[in-house]
Protein backbone atom coordinates (compact mmCIF):
# COMPACT_ATOMS: atom_id res chain seq x y z
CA UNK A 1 76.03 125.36 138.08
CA UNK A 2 78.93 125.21 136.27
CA UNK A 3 78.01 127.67 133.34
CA UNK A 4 77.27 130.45 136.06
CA UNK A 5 79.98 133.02 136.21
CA UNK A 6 80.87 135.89 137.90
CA UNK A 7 79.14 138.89 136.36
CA UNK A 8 76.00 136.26 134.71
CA UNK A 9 72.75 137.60 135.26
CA UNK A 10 70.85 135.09 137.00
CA UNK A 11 67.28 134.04 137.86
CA UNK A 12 66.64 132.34 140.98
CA UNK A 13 65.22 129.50 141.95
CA UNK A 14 64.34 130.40 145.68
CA UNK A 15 63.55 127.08 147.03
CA UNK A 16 66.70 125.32 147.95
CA UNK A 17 66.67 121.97 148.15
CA UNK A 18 69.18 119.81 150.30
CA UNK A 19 70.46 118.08 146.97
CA UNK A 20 71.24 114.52 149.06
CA UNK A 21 67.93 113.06 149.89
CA UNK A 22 65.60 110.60 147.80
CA UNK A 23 63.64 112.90 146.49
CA UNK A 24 66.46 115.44 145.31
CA UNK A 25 68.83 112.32 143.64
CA UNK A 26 65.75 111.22 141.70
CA UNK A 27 65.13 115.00 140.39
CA UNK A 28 62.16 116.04 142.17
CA UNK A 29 64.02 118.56 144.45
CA UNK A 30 60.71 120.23 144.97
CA UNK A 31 59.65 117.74 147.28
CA UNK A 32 62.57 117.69 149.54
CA UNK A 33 61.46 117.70 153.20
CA UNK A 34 64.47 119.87 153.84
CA UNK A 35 63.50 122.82 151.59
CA UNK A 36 64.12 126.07 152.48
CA UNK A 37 62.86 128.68 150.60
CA UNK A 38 63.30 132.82 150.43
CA UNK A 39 60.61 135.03 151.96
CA UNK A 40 58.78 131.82 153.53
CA UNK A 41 57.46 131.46 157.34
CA UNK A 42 57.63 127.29 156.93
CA UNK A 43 60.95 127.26 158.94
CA UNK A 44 61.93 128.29 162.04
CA UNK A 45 62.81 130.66 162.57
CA UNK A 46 61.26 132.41 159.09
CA UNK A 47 63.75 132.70 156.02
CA UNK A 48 64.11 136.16 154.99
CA UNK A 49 62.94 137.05 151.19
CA UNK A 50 64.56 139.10 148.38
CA UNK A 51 63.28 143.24 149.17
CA UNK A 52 67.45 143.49 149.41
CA UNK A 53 70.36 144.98 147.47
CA UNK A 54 72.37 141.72 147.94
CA UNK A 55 71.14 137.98 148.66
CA UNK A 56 73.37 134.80 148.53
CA UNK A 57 71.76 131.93 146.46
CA UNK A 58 73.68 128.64 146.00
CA UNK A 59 75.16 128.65 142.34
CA UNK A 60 72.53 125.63 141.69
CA UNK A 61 70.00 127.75 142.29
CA UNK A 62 71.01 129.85 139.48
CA UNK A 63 69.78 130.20 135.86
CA UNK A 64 71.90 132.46 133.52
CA UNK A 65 69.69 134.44 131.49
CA UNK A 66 69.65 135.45 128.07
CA UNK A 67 71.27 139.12 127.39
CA UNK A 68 68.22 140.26 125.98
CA UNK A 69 65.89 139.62 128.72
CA UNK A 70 65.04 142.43 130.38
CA UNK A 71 64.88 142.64 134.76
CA UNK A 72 61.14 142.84 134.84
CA UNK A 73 61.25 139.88 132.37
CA UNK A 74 63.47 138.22 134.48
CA UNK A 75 60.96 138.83 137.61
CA UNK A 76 58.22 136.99 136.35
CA UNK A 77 59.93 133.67 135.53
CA UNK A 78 59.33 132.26 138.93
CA UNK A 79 55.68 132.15 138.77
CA UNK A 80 55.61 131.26 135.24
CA UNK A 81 57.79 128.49 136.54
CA UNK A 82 54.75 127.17 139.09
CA UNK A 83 52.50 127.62 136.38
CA UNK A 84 54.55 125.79 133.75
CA UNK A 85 55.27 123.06 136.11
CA UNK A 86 51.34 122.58 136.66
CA UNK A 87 50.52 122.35 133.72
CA UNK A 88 53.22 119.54 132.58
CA UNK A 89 52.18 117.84 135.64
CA UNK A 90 48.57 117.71 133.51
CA UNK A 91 50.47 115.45 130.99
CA UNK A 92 49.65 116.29 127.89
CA UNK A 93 47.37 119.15 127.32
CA UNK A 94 47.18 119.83 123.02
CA UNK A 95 43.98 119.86 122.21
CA UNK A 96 42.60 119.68 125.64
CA UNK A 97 39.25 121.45 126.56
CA UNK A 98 41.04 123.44 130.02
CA UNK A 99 39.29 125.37 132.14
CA UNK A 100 41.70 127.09 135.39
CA UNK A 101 40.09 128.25 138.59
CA UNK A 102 41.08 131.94 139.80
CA UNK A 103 42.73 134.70 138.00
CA UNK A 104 45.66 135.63 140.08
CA UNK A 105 49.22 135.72 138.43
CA UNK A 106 49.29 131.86 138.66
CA UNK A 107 45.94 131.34 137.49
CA UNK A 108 46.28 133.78 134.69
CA UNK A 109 50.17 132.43 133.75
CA UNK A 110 48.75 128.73 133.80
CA UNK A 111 45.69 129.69 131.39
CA UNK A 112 48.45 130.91 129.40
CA UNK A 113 50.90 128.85 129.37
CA UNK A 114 48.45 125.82 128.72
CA UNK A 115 47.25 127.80 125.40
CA UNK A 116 51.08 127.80 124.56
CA UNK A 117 51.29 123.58 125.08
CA UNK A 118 48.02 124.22 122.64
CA UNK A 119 45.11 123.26 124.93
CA UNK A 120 41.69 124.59 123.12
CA UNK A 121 39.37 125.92 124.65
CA UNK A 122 40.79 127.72 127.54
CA UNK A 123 38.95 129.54 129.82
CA UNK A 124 39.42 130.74 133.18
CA UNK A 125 36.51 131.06 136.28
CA UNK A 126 36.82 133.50 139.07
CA UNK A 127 34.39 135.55 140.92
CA UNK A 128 35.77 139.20 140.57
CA UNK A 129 35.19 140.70 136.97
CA UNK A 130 38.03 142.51 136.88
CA UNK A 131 40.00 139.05 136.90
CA UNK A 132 37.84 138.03 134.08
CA UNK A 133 38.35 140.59 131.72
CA UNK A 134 42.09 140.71 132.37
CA UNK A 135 42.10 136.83 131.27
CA UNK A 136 40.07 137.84 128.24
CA UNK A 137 43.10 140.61 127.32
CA UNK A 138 45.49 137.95 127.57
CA UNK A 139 44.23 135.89 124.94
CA UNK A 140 41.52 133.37 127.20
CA UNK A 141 38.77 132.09 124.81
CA UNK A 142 36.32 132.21 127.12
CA UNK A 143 36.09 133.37 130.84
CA UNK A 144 32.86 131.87 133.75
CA UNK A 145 31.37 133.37 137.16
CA UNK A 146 31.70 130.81 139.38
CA UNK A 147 28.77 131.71 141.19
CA UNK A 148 26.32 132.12 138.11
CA UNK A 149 23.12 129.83 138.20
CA UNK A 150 23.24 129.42 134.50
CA UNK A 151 27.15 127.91 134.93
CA UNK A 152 26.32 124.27 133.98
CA UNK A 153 24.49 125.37 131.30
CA UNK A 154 27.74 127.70 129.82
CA UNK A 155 29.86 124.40 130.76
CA UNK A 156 28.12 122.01 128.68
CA UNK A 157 28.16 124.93 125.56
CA UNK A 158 31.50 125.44 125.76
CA UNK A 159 32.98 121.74 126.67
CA UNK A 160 29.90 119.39 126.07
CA UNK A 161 30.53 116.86 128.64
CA UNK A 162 32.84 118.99 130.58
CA UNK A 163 36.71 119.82 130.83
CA UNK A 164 39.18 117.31 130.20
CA UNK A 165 41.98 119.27 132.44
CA UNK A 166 40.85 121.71 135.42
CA UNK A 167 43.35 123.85 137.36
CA UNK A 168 42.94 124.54 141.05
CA UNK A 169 44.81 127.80 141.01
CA UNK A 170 42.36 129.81 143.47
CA UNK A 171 43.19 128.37 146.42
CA UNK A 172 39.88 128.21 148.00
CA UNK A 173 37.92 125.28 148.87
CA UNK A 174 34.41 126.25 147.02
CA UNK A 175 36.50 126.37 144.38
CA UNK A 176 37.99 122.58 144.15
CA UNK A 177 34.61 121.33 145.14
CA UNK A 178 33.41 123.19 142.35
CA UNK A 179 36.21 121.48 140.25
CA UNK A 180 35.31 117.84 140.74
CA UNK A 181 31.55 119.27 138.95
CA UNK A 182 32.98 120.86 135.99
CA UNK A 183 35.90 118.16 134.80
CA UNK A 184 34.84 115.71 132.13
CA UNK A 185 34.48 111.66 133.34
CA UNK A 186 38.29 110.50 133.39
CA UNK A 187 39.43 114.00 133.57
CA UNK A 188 42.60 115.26 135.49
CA UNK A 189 42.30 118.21 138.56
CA UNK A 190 45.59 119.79 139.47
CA UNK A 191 45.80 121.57 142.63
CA UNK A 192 48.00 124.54 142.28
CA UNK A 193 46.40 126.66 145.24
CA UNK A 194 47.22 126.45 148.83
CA UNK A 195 44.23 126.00 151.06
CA UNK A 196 45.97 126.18 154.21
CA UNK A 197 45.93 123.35 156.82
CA UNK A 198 42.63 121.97 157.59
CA UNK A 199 41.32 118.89 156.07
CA UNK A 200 38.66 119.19 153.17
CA UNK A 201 36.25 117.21 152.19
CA UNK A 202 36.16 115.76 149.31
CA UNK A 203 33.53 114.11 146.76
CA UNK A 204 35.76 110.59 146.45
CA UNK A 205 32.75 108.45 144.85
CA UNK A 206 33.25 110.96 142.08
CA UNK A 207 36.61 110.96 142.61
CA UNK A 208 35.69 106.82 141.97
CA UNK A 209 33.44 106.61 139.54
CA UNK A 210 34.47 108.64 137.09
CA UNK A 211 37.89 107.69 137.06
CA UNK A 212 39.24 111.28 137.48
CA UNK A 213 42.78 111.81 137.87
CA UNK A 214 43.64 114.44 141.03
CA UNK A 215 46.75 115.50 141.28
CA UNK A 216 48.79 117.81 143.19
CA UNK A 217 51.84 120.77 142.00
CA UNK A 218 54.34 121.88 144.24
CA UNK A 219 56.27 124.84 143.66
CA UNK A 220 58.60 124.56 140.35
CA UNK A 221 59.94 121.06 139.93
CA UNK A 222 62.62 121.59 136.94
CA UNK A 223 61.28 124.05 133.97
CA UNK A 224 63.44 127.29 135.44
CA UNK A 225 65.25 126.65 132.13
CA UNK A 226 61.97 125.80 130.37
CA UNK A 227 60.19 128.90 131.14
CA UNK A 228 63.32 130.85 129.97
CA UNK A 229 62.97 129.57 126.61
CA UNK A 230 59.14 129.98 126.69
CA UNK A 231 59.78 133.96 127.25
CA UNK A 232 62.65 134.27 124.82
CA UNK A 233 60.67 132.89 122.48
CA UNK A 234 57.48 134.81 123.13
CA UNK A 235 55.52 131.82 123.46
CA UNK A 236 54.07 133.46 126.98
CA UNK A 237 53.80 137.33 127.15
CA UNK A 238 54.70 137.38 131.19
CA UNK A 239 54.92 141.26 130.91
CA UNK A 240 51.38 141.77 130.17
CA UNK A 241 50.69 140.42 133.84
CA UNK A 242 52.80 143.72 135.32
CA UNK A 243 50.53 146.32 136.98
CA UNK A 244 53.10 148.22 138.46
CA UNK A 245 57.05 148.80 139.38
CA UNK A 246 57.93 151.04 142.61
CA UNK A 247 61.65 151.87 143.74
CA UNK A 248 62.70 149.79 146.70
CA UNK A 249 62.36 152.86 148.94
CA UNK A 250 58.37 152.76 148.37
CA UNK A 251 58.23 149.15 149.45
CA UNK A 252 55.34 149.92 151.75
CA UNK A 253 53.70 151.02 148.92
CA UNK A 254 54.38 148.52 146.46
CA UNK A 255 52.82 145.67 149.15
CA UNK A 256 49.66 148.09 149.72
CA UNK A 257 49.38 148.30 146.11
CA UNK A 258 50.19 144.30 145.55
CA UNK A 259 46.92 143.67 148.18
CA UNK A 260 44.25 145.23 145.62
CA UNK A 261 43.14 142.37 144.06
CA UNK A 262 40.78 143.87 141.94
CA UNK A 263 43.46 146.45 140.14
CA UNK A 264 46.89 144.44 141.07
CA UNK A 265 48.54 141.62 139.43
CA UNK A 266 52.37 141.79 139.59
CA UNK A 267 53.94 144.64 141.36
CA UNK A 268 57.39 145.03 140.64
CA UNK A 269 60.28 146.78 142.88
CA UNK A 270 63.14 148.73 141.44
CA UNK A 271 66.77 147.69 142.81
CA UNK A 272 69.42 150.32 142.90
């Protein structure tokens, strides 16, 4: 990028793109078939990820940051970025009724971010409590147990007819089952979560008959710049979601730490 100097601080897009195919000339880089991305086992062999003093990142990769911003700031702008990119793929969101399925980082950073676009109510389902009341601190109207009988009954109080926007951010297939049962008729589903390989079946005379809109997110598309604005103006508090930062030497640590769900949301490592 042309504005990134030597001596910038920089955030990172980690996915890069081959910048000459259809899909890159038409700005949706994300779904280049040539993408190689940092830390991922999708090529062969395996790219290596960023636990380093030192990694080389094309320039257009790059996104200066604002003085201000803080490195554990700066951290969490790449999942705001999958979040924020999810939730424009929704269209538009104001005054939506938005419900967003699992309380991980994305989950929790799309709940969020959709409040920010003004999306009312927002809630969030997952099955651990924990996750529930963490969504609850960040602002989330209203938080559901997936697996409660009475769920279609708290659905229909809180939406009436159900949501007009649901977000797959769980990653598990009860979960986007569940989805197509809790969006409104002519409602949009967008699929965040990875559910790894298999096929899934799907309910397509719903999918049919009541006109609802299911759509997929990939990675980041083109808001690195968006989501920097979003944090400098404290539109999305993407600290709050920070559970704990380790030095680099403690790396073991950090990842055991990162793998309790129930406690951990971000865990951040210390460079130099």
């Amino acid at each position: 990028m042309k504005d990134v100097t030597v001596g910038a601080r920089v955030t990172a897009n980690p996915a890069r793109a081959c910048g000459v195919c259809d899909y890159c000339k038409s700005g949706r880089g994300n779904l280049c078939r040539a993408t190689i991305i940092l830390g991922s086992a999708s090529t062969t062999p395996p790219t290596d990820g960023a636990f380093a003093e030192f990694v080389t990142v094309r320039a257009d990769q790059c996104h200066v940051l604002p003085p201000d911003m803080d490195d554990a700031t700066d951290a969490m702008l790449e999942p705001l970025a999958v979040a924020l990119h999810a939730v424009k793929r929704a269209g538009v969101v104001a005054g939506k009724r938005v419900l967003v399925t699992g309380g991980g980082p994305v989950g929790l950073l799309a709940a969020m971010t959709a409040k920010a676009f003004g999306a009312v109510p927002v809630a969030l389902s997952d099955i651990l409590a924990t996750r529930r009341e963490a969504a609850r601190k960040l602002g989330v109207e209203a938080t559901v147990n997936p697996a409660s009988p009475t769920l279609a009954d708290e659905v229909r109080a809180l939406t009436g007819d159900g949501f007009d926007v649901v977000f797959e951010a769980a990653g598990a297939r009860a979960a986007l089952r569940q989805a197509f049962d809790l969006v409104r008729p002519g409602g949009t589903i967008v699929q965040i979560g990875t559910l790894g390989t298999e096929d899934i079946p799907l309910p397509v005379n719903q999918l049919m008959v009541r006109e609802i809109n299911f759509v997929g997110s990939m990675r980041y598309g083109n808001v690195f710049d968006e989501a920097i604005r979003m944090v400098q103006t404290r539109r999305v508090d993407v600290r709050a979601l920070i559970t704990g930062v380790l030095p680099l030497a403690e790396v073991s640590d950090a990842l055991r730490l990162a793998g309790e769900k129930t406690t951990a949301l971000k865990v951040h490592l210390e460079i130099g």
